[in-house]
C-alpha atoms as a PDB file:
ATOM      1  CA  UNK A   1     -19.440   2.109  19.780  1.00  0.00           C
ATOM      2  CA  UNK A   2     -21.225   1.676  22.769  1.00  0.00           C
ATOM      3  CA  UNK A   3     -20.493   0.199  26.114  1.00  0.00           C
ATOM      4  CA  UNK A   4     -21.450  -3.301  25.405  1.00  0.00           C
ATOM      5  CA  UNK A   5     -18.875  -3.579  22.323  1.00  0.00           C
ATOM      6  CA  UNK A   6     -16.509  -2.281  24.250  1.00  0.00           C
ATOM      7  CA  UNK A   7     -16.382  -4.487  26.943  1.00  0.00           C
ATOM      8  CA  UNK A   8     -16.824  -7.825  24.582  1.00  0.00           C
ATOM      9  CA  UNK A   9     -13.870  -6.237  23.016  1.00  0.00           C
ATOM     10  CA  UNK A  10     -12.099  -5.910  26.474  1.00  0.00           C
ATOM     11  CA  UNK A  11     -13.130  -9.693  27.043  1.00  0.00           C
ATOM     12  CA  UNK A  12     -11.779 -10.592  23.661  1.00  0.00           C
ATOM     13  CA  UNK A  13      -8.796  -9.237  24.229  1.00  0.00           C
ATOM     14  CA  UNK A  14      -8.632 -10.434  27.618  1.00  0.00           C
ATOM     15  CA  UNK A  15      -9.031 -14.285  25.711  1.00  0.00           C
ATOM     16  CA  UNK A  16      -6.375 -13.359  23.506  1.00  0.00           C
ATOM     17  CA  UNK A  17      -4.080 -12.346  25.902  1.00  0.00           C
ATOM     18  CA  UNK A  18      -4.640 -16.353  27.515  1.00  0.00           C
ATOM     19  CA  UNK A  19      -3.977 -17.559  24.104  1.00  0.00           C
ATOM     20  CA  UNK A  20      -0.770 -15.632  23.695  1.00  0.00           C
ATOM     21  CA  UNK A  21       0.248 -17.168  26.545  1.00  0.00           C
ATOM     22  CA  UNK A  22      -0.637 -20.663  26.276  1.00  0.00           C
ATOM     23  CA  UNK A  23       0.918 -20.645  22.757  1.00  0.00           C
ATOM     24  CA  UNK A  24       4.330 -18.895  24.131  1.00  0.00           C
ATOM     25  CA  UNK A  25       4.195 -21.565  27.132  1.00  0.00           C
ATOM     26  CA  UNK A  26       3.681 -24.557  24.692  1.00  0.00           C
ATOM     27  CA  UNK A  27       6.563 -23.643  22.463  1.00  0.00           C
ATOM     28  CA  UNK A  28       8.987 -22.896  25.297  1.00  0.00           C
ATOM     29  CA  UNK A  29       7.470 -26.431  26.889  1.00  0.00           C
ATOM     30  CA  UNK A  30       8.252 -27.861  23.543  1.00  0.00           C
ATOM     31  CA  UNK A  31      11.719 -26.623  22.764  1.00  0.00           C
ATOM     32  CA  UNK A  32      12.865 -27.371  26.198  1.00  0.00           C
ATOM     33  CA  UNK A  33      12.135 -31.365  26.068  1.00  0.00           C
ATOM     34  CA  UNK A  34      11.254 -32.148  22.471  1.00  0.00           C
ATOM     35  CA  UNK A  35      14.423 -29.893  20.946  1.00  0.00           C
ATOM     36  CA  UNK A  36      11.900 -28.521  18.405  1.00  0.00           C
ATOM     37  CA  UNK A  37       8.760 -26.162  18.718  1.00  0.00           C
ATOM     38  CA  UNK A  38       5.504 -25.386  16.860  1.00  0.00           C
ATOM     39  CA  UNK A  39       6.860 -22.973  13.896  1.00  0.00           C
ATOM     40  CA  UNK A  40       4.055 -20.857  13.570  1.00  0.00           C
ATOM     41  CA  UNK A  41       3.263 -20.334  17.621  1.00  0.00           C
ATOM     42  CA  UNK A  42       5.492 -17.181  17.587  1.00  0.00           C
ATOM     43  CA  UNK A  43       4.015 -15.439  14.581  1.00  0.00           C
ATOM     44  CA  UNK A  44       0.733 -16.426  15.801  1.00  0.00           C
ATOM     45  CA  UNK A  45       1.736 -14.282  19.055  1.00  0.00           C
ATOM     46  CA  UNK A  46       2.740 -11.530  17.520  1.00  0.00           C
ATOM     47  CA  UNK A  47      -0.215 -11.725  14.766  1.00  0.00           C
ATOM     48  CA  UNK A  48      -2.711 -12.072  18.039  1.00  0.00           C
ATOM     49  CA  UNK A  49      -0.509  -9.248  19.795  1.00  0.00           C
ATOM     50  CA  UNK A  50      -1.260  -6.590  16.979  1.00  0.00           C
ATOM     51  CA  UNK A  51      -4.594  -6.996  17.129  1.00  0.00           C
ATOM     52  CA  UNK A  52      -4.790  -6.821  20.917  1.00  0.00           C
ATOM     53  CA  UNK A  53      -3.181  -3.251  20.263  1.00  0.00           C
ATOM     54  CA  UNK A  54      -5.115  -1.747  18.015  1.00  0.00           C
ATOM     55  CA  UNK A  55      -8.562  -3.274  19.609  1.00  0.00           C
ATOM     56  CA  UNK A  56      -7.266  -1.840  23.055  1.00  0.00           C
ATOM     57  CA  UNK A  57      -7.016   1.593  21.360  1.00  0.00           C
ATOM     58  CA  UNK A  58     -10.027   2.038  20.270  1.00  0.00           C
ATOM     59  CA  UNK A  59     -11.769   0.838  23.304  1.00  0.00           C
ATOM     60  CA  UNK A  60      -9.745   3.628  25.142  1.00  0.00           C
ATOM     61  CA  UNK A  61     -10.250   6.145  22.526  1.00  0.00           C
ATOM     62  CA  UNK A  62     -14.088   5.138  23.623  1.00  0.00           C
ATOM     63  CA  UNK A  63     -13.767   5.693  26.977  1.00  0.00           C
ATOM     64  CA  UNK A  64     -11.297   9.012  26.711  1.00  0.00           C
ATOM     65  CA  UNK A  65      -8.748   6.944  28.591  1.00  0.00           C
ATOM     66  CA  UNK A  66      -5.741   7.709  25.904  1.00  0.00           C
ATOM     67  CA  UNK A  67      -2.745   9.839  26.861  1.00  0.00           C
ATOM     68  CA  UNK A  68      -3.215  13.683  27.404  1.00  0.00           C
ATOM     69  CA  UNK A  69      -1.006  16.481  28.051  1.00  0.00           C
ATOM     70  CA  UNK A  70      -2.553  18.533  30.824  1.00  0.00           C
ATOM     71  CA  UNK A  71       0.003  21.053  30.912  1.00  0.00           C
ATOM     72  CA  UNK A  72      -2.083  23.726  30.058  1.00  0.00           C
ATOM     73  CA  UNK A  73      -4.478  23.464  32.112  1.00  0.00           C
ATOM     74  CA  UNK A  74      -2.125  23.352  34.955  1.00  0.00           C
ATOM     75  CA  UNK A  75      -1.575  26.900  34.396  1.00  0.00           C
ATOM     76  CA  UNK A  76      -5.070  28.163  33.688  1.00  0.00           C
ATOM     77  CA  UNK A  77      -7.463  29.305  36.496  1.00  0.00           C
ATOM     78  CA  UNK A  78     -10.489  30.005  37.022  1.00  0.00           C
ATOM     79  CA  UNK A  79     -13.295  30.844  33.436  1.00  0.00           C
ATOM     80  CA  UNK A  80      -9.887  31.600  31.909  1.00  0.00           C
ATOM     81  CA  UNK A  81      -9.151  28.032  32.178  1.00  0.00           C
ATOM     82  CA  UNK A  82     -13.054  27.283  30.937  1.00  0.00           C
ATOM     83  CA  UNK A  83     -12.954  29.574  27.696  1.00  0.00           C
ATOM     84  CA  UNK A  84      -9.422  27.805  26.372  1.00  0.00           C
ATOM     85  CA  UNK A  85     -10.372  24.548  27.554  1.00  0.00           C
ATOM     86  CA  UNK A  86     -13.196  24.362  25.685  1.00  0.00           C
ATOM     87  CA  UNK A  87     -11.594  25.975  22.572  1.00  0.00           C
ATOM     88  CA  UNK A  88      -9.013  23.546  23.054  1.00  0.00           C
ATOM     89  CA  UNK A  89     -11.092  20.487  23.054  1.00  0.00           C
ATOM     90  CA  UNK A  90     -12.605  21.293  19.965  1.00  0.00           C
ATOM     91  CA  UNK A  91      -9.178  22.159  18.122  1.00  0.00           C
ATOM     92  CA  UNK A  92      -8.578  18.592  19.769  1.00  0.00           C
ATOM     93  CA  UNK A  93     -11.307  16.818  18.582  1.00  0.00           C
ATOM     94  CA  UNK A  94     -10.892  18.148  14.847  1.00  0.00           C
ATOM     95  CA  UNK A  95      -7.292  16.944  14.392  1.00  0.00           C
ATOM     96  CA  UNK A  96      -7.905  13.698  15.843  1.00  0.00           C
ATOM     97  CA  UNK A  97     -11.189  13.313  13.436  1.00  0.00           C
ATOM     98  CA  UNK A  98      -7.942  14.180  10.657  1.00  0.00           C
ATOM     99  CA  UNK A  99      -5.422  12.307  11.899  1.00  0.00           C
ATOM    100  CA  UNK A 100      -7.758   9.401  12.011  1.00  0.00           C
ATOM    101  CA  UNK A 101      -8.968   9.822   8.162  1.00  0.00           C
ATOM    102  CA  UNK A 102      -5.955  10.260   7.089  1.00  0.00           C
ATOM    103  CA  UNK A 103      -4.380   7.270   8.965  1.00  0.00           C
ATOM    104  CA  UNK A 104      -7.561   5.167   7.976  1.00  0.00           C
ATOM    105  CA  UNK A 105      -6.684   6.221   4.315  1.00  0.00           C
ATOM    106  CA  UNK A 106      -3.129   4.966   3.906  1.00  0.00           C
ATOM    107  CA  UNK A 107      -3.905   2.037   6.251  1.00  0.00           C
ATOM    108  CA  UNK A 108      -6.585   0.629   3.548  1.00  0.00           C
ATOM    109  CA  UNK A 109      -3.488   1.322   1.058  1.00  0.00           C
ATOM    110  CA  UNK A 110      -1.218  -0.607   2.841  1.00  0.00           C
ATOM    111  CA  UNK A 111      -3.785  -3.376   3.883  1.00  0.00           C
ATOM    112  CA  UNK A 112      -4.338  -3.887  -0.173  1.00  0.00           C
ATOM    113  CA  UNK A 113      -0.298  -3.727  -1.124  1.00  0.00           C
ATOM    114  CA  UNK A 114      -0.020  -6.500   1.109  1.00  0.00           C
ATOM    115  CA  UNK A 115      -2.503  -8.981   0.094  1.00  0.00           C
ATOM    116  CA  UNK A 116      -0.268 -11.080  -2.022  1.00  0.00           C
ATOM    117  CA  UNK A 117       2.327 -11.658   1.131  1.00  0.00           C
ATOM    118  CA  UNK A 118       1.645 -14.583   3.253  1.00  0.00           C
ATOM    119  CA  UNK A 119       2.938 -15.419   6.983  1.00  0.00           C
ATOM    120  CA  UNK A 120       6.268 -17.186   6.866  1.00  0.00           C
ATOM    121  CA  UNK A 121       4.963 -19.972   9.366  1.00  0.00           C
ATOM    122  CA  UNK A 122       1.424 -20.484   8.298  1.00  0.00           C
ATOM    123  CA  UNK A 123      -0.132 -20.170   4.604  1.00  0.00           C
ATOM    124  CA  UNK A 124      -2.126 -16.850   5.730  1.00  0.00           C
ATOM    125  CA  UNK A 125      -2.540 -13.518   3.947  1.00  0.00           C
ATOM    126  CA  UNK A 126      -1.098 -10.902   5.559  1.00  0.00           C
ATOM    127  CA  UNK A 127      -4.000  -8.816   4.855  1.00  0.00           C
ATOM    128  CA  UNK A 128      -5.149 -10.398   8.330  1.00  0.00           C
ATOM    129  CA  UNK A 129      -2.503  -8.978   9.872  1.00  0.00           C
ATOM    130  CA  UNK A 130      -2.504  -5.489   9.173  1.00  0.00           C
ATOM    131  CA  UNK A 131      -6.333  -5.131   8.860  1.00  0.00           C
ATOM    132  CA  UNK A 132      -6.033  -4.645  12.485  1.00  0.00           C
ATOM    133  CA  UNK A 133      -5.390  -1.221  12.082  1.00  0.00           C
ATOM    134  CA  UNK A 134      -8.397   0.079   9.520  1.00  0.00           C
ATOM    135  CA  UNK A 135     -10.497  -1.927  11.495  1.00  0.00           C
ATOM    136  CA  UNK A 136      -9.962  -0.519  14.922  1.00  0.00           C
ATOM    137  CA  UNK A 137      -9.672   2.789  13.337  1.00  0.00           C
ATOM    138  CA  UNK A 138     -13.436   2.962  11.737  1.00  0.00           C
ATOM    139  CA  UNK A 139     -14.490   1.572  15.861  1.00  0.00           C
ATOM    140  CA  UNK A 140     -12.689   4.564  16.635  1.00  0.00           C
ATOM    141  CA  UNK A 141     -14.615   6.873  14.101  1.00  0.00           C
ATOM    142  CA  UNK A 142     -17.569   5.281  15.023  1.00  0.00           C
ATOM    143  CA  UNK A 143     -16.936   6.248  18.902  1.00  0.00           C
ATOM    144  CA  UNK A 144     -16.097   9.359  17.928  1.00  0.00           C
ATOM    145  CA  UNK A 145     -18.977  11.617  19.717  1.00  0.00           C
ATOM    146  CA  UNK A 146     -20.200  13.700  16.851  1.00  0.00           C
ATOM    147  CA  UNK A 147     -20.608  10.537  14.740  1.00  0.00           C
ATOM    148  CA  UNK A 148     -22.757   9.116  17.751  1.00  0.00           C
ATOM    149  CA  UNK A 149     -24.850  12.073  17.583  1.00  0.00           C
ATOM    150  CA  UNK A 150     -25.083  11.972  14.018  1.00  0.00           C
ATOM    151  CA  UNK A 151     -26.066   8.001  13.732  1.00  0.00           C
ATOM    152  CA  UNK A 152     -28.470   8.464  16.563  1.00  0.00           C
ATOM    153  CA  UNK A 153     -30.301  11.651  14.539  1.00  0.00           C
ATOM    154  CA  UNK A 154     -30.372   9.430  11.560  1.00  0.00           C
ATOM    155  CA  UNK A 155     -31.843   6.489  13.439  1.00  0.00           C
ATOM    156  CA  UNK A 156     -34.273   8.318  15.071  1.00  0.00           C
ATOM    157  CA  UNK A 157     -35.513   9.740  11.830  1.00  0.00           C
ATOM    158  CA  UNK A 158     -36.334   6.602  10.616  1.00  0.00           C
END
């Protein structure tokens, strides 16, 4: 993923987060004077939400903006600190690269379990729904560093 998908994504969700909030004002607005509200607005939120997440994740996973425990390093010093901070970067890297196949796996599972459920407000596969997570996972993979190198080696061979 480069920089310039990662900041449409950042728009996008930055559009989404407007919509969640125009449909949550519109069914408040609704249900205050009208005594009823648009059914599906909440579900919509929530459906809109998910995908904000998992979107948001990968665009930090991008940038190396997730959560980390420094701990360690705070009591390294010095090329002591070098040596195991490089060691653990790489231990790092390689369970994340795991975590994230393995995730990516049983999220495809899951994704296809689900495809004959529907939304309860709106006739809509949830399918939609929790593709979110696949999808933001293979950006993820695709950010990943040593798949960047690799894609750009292949490219350039062409």
């Amino acid at each position: 993923m480069g920089s310039k998908l990662a900041k449409m994504i950042e728009k996008t969700n930055g559009a989404l987060l407007a919509i969640i909030v125009v449909l949550l004002f519109l069914q408040v607005i609704t249900r205050y004077f009208n005594n009823s509200s648009f059914l599906w607005a909440g579900e919509a939120a929530l459906w809109i939400f998910v995908w904000m997440v998992f979107l948001g994740a990968a665009v930090l996973f991008y940038k190396k903006e997730h959560m980390i425990v420094d701990i360690i390093e705070y009591f390294l010093h010095g090329k002591q600190k070098e040596k195991v901070e490089k060691i653990l970067t790489k231990i790092i890297k390689m369970i994340c690269w795991v975590f994230l196949v393995i995730v990516f796996y049983y999220s495809v599972l899951f994704t296809i379990s689900v495809a004959n459920q529907y939304a309860v407000s709106f006739e809509l596969s949830r399918v939609y729904l929790s593709a979110a997570l696949p999808v933001s996972i293979v950006i993820m993979l695709i950010s990943a560093p040593t798949v960047s190198l690799l894609m750009r080696r292949q490219l350039s061979r062409w």
